[in-house]
PDB file of N, CA and C in Angstrom:
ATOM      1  N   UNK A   1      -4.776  -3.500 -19.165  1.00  0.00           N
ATOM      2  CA  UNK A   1      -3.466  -3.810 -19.699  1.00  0.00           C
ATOM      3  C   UNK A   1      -2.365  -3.128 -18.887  1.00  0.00           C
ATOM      4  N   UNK A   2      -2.417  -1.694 -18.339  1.00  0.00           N
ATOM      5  CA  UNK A   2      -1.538  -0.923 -17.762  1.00  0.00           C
ATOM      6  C   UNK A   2      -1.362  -1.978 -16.368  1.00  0.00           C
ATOM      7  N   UNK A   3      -2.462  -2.242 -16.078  1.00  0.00           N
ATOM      8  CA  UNK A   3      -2.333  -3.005 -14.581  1.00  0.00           C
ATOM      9  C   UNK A   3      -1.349  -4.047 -14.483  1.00  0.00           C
ATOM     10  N   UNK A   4      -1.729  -4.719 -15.660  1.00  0.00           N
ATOM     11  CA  UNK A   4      -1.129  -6.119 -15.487  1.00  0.00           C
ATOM     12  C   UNK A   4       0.301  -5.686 -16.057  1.00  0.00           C
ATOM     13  N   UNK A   5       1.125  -5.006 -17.253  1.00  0.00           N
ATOM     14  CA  UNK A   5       2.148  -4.398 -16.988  1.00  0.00           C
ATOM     15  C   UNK A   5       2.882  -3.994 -16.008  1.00  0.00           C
ATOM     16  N   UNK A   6       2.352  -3.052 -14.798  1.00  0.00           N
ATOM     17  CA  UNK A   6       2.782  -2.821 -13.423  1.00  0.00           C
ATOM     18  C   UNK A   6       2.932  -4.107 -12.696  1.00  0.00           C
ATOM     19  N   UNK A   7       1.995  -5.066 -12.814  1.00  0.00           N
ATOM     20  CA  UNK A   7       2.131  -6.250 -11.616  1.00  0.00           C
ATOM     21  C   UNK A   7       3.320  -6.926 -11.893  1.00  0.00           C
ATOM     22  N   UNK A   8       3.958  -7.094 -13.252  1.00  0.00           N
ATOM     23  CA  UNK A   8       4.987  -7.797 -14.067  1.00  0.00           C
ATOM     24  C   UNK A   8       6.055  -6.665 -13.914  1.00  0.00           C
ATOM     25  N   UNK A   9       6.120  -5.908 -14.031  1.00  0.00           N
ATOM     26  CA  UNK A   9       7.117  -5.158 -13.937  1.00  0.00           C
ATOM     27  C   UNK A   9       7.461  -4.772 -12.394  1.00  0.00           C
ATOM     28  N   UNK A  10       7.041  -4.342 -11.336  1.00  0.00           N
ATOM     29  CA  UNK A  10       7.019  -3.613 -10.690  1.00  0.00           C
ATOM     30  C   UNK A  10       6.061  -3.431  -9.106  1.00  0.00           C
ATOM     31  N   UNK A  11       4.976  -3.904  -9.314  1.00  0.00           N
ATOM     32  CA  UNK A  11       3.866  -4.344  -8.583  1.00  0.00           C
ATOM     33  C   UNK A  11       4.215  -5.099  -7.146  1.00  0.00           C
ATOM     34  N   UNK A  12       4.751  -6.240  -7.816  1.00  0.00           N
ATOM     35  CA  UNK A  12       5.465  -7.519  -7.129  1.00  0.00           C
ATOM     36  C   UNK A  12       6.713  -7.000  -6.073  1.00  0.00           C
ATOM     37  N   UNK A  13       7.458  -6.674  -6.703  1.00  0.00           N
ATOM     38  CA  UNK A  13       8.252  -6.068  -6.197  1.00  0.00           C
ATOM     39  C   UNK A  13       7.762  -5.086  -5.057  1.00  0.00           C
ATOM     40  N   UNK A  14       7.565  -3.634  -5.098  1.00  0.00           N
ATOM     41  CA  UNK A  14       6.710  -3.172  -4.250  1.00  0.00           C
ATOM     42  C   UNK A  14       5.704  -3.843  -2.447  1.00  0.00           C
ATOM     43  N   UNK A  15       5.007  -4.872  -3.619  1.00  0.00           N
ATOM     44  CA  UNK A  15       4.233  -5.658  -2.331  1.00  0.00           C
ATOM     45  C   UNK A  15       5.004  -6.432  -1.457  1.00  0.00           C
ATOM     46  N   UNK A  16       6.398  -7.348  -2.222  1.00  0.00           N
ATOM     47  CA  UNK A  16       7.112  -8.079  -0.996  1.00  0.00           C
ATOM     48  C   UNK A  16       7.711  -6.899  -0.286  1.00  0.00           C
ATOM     49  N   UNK A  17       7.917  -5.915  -0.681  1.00  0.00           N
ATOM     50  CA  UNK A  17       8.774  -4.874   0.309  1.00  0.00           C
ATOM     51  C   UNK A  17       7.829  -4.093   1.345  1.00  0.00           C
ATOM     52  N   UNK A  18       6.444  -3.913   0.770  1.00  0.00           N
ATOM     53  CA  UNK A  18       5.605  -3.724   1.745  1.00  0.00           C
ATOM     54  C   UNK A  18       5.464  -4.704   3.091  1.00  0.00           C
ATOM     55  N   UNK A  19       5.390  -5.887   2.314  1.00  0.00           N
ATOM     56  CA  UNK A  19       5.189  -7.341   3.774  1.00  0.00           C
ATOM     57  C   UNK A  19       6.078  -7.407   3.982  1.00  0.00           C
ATOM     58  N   UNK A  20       7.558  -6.916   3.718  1.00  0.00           N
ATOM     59  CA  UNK A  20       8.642  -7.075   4.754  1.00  0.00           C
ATOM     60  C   UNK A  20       9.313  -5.881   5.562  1.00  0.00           C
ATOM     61  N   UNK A  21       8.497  -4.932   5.079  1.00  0.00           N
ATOM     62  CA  UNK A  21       8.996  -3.867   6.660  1.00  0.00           C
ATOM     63  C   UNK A  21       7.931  -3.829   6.824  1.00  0.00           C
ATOM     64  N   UNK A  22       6.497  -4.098   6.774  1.00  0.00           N
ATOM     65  CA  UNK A  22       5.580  -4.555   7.802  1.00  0.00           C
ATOM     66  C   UNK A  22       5.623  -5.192   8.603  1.00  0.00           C
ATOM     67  N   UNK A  23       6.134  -6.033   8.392  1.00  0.00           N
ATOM     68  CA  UNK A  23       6.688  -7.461   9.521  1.00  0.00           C
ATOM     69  C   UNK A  23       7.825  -6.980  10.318  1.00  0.00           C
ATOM     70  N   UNK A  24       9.022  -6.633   9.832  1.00  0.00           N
ATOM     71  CA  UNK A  24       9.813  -5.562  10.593  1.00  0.00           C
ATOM     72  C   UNK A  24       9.208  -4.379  11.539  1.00  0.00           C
ATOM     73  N   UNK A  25       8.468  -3.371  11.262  1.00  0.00           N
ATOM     74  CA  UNK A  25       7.876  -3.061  12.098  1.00  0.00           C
ATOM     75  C   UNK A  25       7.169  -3.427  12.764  1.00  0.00           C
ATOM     76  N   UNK A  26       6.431  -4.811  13.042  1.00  0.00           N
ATOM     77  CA  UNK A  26       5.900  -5.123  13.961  1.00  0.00           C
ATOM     78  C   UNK A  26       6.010  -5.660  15.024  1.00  0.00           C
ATOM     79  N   UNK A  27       7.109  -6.127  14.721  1.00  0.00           N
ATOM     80  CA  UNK A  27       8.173  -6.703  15.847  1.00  0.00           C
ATOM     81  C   UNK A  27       8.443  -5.490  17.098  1.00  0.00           C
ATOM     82  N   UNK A  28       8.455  -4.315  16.859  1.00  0.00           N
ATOM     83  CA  UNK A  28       8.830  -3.149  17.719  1.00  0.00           C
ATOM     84  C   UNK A  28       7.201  -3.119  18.264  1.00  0.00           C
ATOM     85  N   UNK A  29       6.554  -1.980  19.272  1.00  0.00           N
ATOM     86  CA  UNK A  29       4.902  -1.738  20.017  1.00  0.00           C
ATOM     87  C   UNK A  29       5.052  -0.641  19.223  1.00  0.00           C
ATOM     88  N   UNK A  30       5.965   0.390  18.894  1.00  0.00           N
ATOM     89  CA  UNK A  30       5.988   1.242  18.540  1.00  0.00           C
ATOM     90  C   UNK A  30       5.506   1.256  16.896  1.00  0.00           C
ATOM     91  N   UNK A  31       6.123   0.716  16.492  1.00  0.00           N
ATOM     92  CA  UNK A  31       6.038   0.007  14.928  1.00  0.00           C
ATOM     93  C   UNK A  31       4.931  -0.737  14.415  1.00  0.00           C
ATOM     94  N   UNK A  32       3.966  -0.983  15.539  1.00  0.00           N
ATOM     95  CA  UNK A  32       2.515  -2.062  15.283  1.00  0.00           C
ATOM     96  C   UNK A  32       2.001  -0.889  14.004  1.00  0.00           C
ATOM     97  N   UNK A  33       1.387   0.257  14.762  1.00  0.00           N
ATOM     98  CA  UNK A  33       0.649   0.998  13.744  1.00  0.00           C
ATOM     99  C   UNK A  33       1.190   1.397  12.171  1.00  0.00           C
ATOM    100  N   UNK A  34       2.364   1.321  12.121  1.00  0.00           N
ATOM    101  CA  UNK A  34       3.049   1.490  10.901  1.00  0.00           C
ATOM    102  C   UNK A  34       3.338   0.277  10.194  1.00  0.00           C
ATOM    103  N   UNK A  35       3.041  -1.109  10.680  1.00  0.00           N
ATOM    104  CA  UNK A  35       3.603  -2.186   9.685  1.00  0.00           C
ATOM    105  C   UNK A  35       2.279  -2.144   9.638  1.00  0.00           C
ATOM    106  N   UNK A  36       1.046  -1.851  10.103  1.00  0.00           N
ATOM    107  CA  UNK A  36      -0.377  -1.959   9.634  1.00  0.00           C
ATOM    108  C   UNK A  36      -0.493  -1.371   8.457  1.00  0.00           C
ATOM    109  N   UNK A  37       0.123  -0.084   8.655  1.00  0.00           N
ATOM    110  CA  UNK A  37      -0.084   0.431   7.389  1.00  0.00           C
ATOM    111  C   UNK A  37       0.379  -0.045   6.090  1.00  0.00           C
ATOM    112  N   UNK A  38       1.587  -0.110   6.075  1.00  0.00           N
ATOM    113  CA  UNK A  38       2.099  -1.177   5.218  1.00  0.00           C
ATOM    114  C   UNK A  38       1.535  -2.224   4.608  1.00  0.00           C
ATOM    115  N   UNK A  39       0.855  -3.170   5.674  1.00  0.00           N
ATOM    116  CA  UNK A  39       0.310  -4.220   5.039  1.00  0.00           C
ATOM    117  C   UNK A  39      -1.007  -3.857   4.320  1.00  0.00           C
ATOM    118  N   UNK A  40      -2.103  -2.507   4.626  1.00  0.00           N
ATOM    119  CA  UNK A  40      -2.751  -1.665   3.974  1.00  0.00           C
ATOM    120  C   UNK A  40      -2.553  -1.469   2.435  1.00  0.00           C
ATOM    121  N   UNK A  41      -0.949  -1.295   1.873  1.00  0.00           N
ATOM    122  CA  UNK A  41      -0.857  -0.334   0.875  1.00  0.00           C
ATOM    123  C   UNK A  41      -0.160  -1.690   0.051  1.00  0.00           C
ATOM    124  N   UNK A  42      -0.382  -2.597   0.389  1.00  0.00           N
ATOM    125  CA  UNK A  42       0.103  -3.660  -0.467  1.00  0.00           C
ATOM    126  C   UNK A  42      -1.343  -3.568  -1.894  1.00  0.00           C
ATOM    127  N   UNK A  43      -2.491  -3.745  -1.605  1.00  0.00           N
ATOM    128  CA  UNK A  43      -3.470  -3.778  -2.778  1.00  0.00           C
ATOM    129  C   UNK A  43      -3.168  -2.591  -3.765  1.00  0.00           C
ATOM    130  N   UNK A  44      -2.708  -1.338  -2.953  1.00  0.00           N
ATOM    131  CA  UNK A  44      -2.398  -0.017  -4.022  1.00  0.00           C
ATOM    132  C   UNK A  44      -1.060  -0.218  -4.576  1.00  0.00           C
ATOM    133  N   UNK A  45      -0.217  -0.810  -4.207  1.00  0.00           N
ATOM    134  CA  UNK A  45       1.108  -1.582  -4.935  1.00  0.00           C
ATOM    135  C   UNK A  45       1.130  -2.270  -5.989  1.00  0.00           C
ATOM    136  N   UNK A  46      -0.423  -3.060  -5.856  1.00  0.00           N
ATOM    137  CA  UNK A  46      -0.069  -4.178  -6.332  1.00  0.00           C
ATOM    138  C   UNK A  46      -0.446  -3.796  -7.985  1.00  0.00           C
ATOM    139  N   UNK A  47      -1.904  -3.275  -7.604  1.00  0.00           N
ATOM    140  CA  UNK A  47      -2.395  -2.656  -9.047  1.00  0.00           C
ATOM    141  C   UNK A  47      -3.175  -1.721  -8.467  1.00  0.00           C
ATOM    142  N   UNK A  48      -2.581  -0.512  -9.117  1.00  0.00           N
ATOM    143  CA  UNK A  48      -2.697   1.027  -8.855  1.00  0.00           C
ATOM    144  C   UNK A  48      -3.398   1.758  -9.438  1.00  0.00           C
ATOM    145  N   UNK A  49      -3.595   1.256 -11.239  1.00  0.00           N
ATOM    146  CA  UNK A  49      -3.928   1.953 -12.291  1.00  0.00           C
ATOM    147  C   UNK A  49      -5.956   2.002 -11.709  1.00  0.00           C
ATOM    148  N   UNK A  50      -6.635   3.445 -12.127  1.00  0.00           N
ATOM    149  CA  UNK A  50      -7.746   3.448 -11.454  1.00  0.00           C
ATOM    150  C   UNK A  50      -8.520   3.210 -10.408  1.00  0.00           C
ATOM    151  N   UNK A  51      -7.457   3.611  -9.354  1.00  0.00           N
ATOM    152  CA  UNK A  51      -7.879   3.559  -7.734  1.00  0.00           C
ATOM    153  C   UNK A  51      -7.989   4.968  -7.588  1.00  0.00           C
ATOM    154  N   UNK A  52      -8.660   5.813  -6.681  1.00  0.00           N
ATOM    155  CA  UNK A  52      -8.641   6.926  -6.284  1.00  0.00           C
ATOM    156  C   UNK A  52      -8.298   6.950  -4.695  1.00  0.00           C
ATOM    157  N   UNK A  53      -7.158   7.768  -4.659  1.00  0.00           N
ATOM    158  CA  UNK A  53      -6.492   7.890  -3.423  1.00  0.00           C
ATOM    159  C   UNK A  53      -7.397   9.146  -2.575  1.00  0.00           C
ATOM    160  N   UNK A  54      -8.029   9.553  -1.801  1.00  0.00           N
ATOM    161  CA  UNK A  54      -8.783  10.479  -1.286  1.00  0.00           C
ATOM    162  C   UNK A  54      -8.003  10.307   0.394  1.00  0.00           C
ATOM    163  N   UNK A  55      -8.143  11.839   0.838  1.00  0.00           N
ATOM    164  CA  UNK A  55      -7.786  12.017   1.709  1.00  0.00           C
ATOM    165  C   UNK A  55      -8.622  11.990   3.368  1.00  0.00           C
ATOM    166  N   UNK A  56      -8.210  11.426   4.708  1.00  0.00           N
ATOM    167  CA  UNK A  56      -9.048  10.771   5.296  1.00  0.00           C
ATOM    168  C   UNK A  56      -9.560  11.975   6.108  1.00  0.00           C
ATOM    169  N   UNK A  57      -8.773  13.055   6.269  1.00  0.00           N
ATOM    170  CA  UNK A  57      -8.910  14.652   6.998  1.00  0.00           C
ATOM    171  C   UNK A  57     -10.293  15.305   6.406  1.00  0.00           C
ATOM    172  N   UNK A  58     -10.308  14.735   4.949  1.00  0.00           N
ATOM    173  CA  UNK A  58     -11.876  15.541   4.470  1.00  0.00           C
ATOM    174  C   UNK A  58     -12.630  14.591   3.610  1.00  0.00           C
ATOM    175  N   UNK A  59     -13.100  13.270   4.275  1.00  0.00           N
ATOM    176  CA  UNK A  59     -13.646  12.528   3.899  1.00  0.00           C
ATOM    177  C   UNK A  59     -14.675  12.168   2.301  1.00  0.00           C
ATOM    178  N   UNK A  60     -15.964  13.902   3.156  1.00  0.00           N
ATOM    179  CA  UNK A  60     -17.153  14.322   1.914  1.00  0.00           C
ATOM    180  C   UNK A  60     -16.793  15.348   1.056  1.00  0.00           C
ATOM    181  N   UNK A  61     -15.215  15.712   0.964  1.00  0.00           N
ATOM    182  CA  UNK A  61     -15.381  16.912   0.281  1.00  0.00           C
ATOM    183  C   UNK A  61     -16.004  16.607  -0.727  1.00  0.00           C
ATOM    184  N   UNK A  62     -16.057  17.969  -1.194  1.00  0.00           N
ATOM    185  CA  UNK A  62     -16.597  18.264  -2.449  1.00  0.00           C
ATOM    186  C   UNK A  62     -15.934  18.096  -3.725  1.00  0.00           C
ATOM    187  N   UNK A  63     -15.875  17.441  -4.994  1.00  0.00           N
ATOM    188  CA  UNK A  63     -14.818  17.981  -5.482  1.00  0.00           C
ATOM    189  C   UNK A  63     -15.245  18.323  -7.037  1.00  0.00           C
TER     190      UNK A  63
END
């Protein structure tokens, strides 16, 4: 329920702004690796609720 709240509220929003300075940055060589990312973080935009964000520096930690 929280999910689909966010996608209606807020979600949407988020993701077109992700695909449009993704696309903006890609237009630059400099900017390739960063509108990648962007287009990356559109699924965590979209619906967020019970994803775990983990960090890529310590892959196996422990936790």
């Amino acid at each position: 329920m929280g999910n689909v709240l966010w996608l209606l509220l807020a979600g949407w929003w988020l993701a077109l702004t992700h695909i449009a300075t993704g696309i903006a940055l890609c237009v630059t060589i400099i900017g390739i690796p960063f509108g990648i990312a962007n287009f990356k973080l559109i699924p965590v935009a979209l619906l967020p609720l019970g994803r775990e964000i983990v960090p890529t520096d310590q892959p196996f930690a422990t936790r």
